[in-house]
PDB file of N, CA and C in Angstrom:
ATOM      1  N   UNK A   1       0.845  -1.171   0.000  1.00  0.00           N
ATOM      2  CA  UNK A   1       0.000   0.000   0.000  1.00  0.00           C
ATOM      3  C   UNK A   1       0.889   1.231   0.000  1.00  0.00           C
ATOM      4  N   UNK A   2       1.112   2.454  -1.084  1.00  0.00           N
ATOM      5  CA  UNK A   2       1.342   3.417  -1.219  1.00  0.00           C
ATOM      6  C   UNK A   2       0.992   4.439  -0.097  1.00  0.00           C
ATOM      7  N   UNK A   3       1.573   5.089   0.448  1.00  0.00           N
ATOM      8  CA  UNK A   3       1.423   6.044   1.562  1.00  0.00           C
ATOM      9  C   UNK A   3       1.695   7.801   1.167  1.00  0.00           C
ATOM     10  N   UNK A   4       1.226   8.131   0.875  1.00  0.00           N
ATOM     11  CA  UNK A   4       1.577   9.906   0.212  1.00  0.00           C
ATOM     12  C   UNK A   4       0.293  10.789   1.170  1.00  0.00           C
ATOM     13  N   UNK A   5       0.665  11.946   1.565  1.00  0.00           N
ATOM     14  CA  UNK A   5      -0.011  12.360   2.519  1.00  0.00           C
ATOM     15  C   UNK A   5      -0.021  13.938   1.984  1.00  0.00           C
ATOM     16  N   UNK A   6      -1.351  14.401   0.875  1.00  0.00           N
ATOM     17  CA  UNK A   6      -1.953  15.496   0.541  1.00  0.00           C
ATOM     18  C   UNK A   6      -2.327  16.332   1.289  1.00  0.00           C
ATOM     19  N   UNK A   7      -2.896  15.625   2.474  1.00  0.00           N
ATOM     20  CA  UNK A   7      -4.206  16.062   3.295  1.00  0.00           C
ATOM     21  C   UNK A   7      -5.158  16.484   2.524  1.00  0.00           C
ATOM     22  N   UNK A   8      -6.063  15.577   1.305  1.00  0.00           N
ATOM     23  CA  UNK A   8      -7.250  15.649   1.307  1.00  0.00           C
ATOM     24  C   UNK A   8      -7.396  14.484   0.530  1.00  0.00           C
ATOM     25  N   UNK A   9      -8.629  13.906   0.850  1.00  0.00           N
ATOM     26  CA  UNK A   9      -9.218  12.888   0.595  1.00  0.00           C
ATOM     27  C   UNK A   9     -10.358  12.816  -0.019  1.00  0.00           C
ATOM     28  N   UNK A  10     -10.206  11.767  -1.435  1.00  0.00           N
ATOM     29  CA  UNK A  10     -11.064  11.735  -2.358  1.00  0.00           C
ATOM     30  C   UNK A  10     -12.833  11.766  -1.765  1.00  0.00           C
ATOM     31  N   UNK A  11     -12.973  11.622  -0.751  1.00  0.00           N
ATOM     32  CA  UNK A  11     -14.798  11.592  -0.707  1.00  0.00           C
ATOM     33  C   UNK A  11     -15.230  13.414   0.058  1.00  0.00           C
ATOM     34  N   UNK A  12     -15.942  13.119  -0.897  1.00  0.00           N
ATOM     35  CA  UNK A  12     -16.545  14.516  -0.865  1.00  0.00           C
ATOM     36  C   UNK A  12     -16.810  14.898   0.520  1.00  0.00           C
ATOM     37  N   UNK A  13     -16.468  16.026   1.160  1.00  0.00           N
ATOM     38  CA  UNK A  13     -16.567  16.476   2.543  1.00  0.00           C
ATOM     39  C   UNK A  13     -16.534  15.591   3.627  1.00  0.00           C
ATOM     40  N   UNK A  14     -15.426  15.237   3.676  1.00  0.00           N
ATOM     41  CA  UNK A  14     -14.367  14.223   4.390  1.00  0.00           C
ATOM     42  C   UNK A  14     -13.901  15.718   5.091  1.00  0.00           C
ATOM     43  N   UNK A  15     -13.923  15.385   6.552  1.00  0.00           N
ATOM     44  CA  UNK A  15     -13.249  16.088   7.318  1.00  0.00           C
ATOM     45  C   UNK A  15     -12.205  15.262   8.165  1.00  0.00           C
ATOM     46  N   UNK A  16     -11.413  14.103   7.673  1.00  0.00           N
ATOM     47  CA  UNK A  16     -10.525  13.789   8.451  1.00  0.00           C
ATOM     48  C   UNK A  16      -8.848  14.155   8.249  1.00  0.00           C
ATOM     49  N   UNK A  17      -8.098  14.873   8.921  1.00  0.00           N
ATOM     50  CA  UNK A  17      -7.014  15.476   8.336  1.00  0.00           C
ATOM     51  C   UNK A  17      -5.480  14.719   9.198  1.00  0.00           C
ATOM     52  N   UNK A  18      -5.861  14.984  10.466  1.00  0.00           N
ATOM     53  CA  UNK A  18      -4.670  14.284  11.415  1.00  0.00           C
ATOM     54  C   UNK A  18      -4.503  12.988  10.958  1.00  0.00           C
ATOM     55  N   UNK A  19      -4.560  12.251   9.699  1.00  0.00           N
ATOM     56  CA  UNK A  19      -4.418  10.721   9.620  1.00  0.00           C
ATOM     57  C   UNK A  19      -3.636  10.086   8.462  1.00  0.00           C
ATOM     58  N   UNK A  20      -3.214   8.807   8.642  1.00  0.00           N
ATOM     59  CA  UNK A  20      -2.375   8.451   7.431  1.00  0.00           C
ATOM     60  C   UNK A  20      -3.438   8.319   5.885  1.00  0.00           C
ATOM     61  N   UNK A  21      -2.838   8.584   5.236  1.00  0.00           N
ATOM     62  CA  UNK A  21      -3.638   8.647   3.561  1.00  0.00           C
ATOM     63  C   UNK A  21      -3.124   7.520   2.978  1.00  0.00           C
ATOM     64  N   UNK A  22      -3.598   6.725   1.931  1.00  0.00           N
ATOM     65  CA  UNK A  22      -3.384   5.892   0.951  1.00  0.00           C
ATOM     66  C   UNK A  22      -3.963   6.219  -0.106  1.00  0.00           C
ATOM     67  N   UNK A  23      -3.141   5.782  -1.799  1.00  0.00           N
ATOM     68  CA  UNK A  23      -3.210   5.864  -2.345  1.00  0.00           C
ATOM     69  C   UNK A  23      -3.956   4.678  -2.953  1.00  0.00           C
ATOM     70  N   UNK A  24      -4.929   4.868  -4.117  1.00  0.00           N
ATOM     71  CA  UNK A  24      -5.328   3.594  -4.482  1.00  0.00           C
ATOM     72  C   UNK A  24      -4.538   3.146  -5.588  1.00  0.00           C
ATOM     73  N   UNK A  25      -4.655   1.947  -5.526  1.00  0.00           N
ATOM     74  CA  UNK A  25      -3.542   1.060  -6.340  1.00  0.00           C
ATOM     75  C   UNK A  25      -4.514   0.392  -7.031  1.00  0.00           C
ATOM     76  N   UNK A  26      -3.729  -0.342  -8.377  1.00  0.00           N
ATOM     77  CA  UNK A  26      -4.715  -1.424  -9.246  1.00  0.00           C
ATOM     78  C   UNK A  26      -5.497  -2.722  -8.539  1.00  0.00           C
ATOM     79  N   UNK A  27      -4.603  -3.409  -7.476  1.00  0.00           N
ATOM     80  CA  UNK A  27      -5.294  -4.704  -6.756  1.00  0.00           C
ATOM     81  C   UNK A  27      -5.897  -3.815  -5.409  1.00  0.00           C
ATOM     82  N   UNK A  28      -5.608  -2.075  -5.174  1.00  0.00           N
ATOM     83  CA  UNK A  28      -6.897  -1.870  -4.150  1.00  0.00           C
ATOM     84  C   UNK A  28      -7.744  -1.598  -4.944  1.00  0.00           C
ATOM     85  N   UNK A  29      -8.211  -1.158  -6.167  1.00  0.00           N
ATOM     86  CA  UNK A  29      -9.214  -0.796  -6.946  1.00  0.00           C
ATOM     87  C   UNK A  29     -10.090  -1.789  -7.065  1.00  0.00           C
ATOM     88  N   UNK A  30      -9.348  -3.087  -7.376  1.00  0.00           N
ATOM     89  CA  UNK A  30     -10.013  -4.151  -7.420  1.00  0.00           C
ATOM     90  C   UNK A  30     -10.930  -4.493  -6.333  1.00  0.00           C
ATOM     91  N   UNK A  31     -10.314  -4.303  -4.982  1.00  0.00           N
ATOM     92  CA  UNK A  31     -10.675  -4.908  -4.035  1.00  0.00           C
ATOM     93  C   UNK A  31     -11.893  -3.873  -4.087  1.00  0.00           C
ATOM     94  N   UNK A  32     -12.043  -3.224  -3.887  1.00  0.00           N
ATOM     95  CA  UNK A  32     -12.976  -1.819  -4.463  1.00  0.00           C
ATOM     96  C   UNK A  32     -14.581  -2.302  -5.059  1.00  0.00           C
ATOM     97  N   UNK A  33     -13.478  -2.777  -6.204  1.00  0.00           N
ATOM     98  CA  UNK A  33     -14.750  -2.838  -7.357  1.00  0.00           C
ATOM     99  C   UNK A  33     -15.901  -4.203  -6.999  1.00  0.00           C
ATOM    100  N   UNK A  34     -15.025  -4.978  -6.122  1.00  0.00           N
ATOM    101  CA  UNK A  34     -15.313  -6.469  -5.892  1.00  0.00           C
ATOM    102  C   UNK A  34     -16.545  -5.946  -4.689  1.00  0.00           C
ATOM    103  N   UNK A  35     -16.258  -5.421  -3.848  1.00  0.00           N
ATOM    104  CA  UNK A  35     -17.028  -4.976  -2.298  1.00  0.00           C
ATOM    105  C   UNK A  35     -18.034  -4.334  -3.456  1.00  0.00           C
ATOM    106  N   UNK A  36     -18.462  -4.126  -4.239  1.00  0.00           N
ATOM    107  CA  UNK A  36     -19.321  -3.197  -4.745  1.00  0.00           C
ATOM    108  C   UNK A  36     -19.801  -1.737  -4.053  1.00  0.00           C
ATOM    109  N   UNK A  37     -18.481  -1.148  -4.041  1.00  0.00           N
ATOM    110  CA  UNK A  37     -18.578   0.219  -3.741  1.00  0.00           C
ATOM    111  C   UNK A  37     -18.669   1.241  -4.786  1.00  0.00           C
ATOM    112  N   UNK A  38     -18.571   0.650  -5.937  1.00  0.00           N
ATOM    113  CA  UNK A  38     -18.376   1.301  -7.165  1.00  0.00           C
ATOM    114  C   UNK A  38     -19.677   2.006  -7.683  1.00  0.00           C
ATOM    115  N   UNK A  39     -20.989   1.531  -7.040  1.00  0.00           N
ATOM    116  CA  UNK A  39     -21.935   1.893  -7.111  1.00  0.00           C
ATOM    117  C   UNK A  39     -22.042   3.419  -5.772  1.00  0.00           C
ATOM    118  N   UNK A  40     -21.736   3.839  -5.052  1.00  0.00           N
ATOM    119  CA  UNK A  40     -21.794   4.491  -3.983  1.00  0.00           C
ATOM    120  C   UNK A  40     -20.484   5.820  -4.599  1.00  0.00           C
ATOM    121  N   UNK A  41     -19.747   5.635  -4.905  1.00  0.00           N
ATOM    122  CA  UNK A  41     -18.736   6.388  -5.075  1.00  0.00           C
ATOM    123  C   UNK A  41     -17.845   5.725  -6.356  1.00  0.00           C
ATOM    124  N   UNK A  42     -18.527   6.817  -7.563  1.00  0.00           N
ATOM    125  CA  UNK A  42     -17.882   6.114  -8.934  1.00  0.00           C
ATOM    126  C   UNK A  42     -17.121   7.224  -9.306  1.00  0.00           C
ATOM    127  N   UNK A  43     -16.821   7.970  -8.628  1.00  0.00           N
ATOM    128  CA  UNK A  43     -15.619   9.154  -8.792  1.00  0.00           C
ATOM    129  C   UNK A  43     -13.938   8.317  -8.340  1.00  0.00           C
ATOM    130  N   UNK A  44     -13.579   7.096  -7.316  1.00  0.00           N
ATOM    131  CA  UNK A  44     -12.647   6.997  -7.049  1.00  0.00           C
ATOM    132  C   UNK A  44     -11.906   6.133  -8.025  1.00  0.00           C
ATOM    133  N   UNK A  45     -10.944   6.982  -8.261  1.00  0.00           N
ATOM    134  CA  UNK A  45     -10.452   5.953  -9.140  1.00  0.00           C
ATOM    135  C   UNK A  45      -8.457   5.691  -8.737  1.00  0.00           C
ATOM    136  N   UNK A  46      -8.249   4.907  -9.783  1.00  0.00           N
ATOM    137  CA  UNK A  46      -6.416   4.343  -9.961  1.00  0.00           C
ATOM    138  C   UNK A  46      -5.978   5.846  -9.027  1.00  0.00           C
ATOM    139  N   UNK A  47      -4.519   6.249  -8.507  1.00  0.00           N
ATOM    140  CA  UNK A  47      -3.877   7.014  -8.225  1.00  0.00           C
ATOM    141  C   UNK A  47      -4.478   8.438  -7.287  1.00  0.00           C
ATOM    142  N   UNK A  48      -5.825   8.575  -7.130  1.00  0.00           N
ATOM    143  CA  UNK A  48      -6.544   8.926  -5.828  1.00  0.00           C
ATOM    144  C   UNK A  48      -6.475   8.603  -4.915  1.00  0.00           C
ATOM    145  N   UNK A  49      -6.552   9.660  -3.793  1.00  0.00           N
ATOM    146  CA  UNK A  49      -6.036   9.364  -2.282  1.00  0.00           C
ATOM    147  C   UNK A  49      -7.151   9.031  -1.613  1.00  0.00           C
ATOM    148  N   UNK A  50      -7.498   8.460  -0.499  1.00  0.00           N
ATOM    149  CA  UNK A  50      -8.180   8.628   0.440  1.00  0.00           C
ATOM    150  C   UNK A  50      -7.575   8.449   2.132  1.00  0.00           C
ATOM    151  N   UNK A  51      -8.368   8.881   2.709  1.00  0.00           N
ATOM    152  CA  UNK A  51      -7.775   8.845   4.412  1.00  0.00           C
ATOM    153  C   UNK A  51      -7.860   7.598   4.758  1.00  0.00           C
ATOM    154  N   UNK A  52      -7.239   6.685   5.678  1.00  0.00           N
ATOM    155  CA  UNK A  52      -6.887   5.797   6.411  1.00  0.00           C
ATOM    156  C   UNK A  52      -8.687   5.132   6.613  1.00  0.00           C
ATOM    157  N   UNK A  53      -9.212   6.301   7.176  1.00  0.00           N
ATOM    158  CA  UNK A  53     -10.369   5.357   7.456  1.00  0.00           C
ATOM    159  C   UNK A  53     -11.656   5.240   6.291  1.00  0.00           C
ATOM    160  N   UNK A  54     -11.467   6.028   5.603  1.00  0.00           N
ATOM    161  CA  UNK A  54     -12.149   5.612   4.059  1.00  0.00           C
ATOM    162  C   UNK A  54     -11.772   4.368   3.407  1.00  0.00           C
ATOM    163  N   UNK A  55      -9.949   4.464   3.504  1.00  0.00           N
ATOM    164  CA  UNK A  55      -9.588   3.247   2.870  1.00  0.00           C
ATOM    165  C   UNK A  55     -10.008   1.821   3.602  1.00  0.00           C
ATOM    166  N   UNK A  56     -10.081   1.893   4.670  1.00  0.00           N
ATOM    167  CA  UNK A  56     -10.440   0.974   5.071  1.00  0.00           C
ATOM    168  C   UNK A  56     -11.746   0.843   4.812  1.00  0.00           C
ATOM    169  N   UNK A  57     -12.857   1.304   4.726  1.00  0.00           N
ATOM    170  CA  UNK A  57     -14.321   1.133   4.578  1.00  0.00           C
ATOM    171  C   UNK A  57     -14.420   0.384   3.349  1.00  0.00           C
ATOM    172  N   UNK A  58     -13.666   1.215   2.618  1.00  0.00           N
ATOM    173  CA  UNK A  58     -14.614   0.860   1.055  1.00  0.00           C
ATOM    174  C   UNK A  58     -13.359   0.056   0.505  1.00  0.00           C
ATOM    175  N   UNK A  59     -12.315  -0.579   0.905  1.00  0.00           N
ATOM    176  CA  UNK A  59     -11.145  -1.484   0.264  1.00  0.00           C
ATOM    177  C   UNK A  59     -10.894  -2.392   1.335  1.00  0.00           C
ATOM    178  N   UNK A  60     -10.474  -2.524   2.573  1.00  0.00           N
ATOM    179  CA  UNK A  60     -10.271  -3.120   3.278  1.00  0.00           C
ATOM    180  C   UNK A  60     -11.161  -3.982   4.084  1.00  0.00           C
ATOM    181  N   UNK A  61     -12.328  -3.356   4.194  1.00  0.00           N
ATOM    182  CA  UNK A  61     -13.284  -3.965   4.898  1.00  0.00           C
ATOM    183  C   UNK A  61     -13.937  -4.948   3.717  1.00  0.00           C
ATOM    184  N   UNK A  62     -13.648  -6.211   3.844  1.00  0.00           N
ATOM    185  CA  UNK A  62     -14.199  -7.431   3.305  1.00  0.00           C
ATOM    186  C   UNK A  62     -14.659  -8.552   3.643  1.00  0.00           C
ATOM    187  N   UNK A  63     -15.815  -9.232   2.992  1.00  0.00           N
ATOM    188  CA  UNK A  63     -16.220 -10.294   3.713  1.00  0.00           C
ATOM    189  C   UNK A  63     -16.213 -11.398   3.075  1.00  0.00           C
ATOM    190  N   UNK A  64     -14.799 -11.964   4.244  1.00  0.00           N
ATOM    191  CA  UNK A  64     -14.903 -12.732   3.774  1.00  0.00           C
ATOM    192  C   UNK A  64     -15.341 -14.696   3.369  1.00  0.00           C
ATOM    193  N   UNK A  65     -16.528 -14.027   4.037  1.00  0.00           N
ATOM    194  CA  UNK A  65     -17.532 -15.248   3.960  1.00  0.00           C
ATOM    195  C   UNK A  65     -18.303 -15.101   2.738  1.00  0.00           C
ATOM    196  N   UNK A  66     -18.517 -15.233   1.740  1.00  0.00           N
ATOM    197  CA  UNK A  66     -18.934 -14.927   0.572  1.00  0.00           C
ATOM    198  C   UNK A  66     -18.833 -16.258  -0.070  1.00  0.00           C
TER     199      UNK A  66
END
Protein backbone atom coordinates (compact mmCIF):
# COMPACT_ATOMS: atom_id res chain seq x y z
CA UNK A 1 0.00 0.00 0.00
CA UNK A 2 1.34 3.42 -1.22
CA UNK A 3 1.42 6.04 1.56
CA UNK A 4 1.58 9.91 0.21
CA UNK A 5 -0.01 12.36 2.52
CA UNK A 6 -1.95 15.50 0.54
CA UNK A 7 -4.21 16.06 3.29
CA UNK A 8 -7.25 15.65 1.31
CA UNK A 9 -9.22 12.89 0.59
CA UNK A 10 -11.06 11.73 -2.36
CA UNK A 11 -14.80 11.59 -0.71
CA UNK A 12 -16.55 14.52 -0.87
CA UNK A 13 -16.57 16.48 2.54
CA UNK A 14 -14.37 14.22 4.39
CA UNK A 15 -13.25 16.09 7.32
CA UNK A 16 -10.52 13.79 8.45
CA UNK A 17 -7.01 15.48 8.34
CA UNK A 18 -4.67 14.28 11.41
CA UNK A 19 -4.42 10.72 9.62
CA UNK A 20 -2.38 8.45 7.43
CA UNK A 21 -3.64 8.65 3.56
CA UNK A 22 -3.38 5.89 0.95
CA UNK A 23 -3.21 5.86 -2.35
CA UNK A 24 -5.33 3.59 -4.48
CA UNK A 25 -3.54 1.06 -6.34
CA UNK A 26 -4.71 -1.42 -9.25
CA UNK A 27 -5.29 -4.70 -6.76
CA UNK A 28 -6.90 -1.87 -4.15
CA UNK A 29 -9.21 -0.80 -6.95
CA UNK A 30 -10.01 -4.15 -7.42
CA UNK A 31 -10.67 -4.91 -4.03
CA UNK A 32 -12.98 -1.82 -4.46
CA UNK A 33 -14.75 -2.84 -7.36
CA UNK A 34 -15.31 -6.47 -5.89
CA UNK A 35 -17.03 -4.98 -2.30
CA UNK A 36 -19.32 -3.20 -4.75
CA UNK A 37 -18.58 0.22 -3.74
CA UNK A 38 -18.38 1.30 -7.17
CA UNK A 39 -21.93 1.89 -7.11
CA UNK A 40 -21.79 4.49 -3.98
CA UNK A 41 -18.74 6.39 -5.08
CA UNK A 42 -17.88 6.11 -8.93
CA UNK A 43 -15.62 9.15 -8.79
CA UNK A 44 -12.65 7.00 -7.05
CA UNK A 45 -10.45 5.95 -9.14
CA UNK A 46 -6.42 4.34 -9.96
CA UNK A 47 -3.88 7.01 -8.22
CA UNK A 48 -6.54 8.93 -5.83
CA UNK A 49 -6.04 9.36 -2.28
CA UNK A 50 -8.18 8.63 0.44
CA UNK A 51 -7.78 8.84 4.41
CA UNK A 52 -6.89 5.80 6.41
CA UNK A 53 -10.37 5.36 7.46
CA UNK A 54 -12.15 5.61 4.06
CA UNK A 55 -9.59 3.25 2.87
CA UNK A 56 -10.44 0.97 5.07
CA UNK A 57 -14.32 1.13 4.58
CA UNK A 58 -14.61 0.86 1.06
CA UNK A 59 -11.15 -1.48 0.26
CA UNK A 60 -10.27 -3.12 3.28
CA UNK A 61 -13.28 -3.96 4.90
CA UNK A 62 -14.20 -7.43 3.30
CA UNK A 63 -16.22 -10.29 3.71
CA UNK A 64 -14.90 -12.73 3.77
CA UNK A 65 -17.53 -15.25 3.96
CA UNK A 66 -18.93 -14.93 0.57
Amino acid sequence: MKTKNFRLCSITNCINTNVRFCVITEFAYEKYYKNKMLQAYPYIKIEKQLCYLHYYKLVENVNYNQ
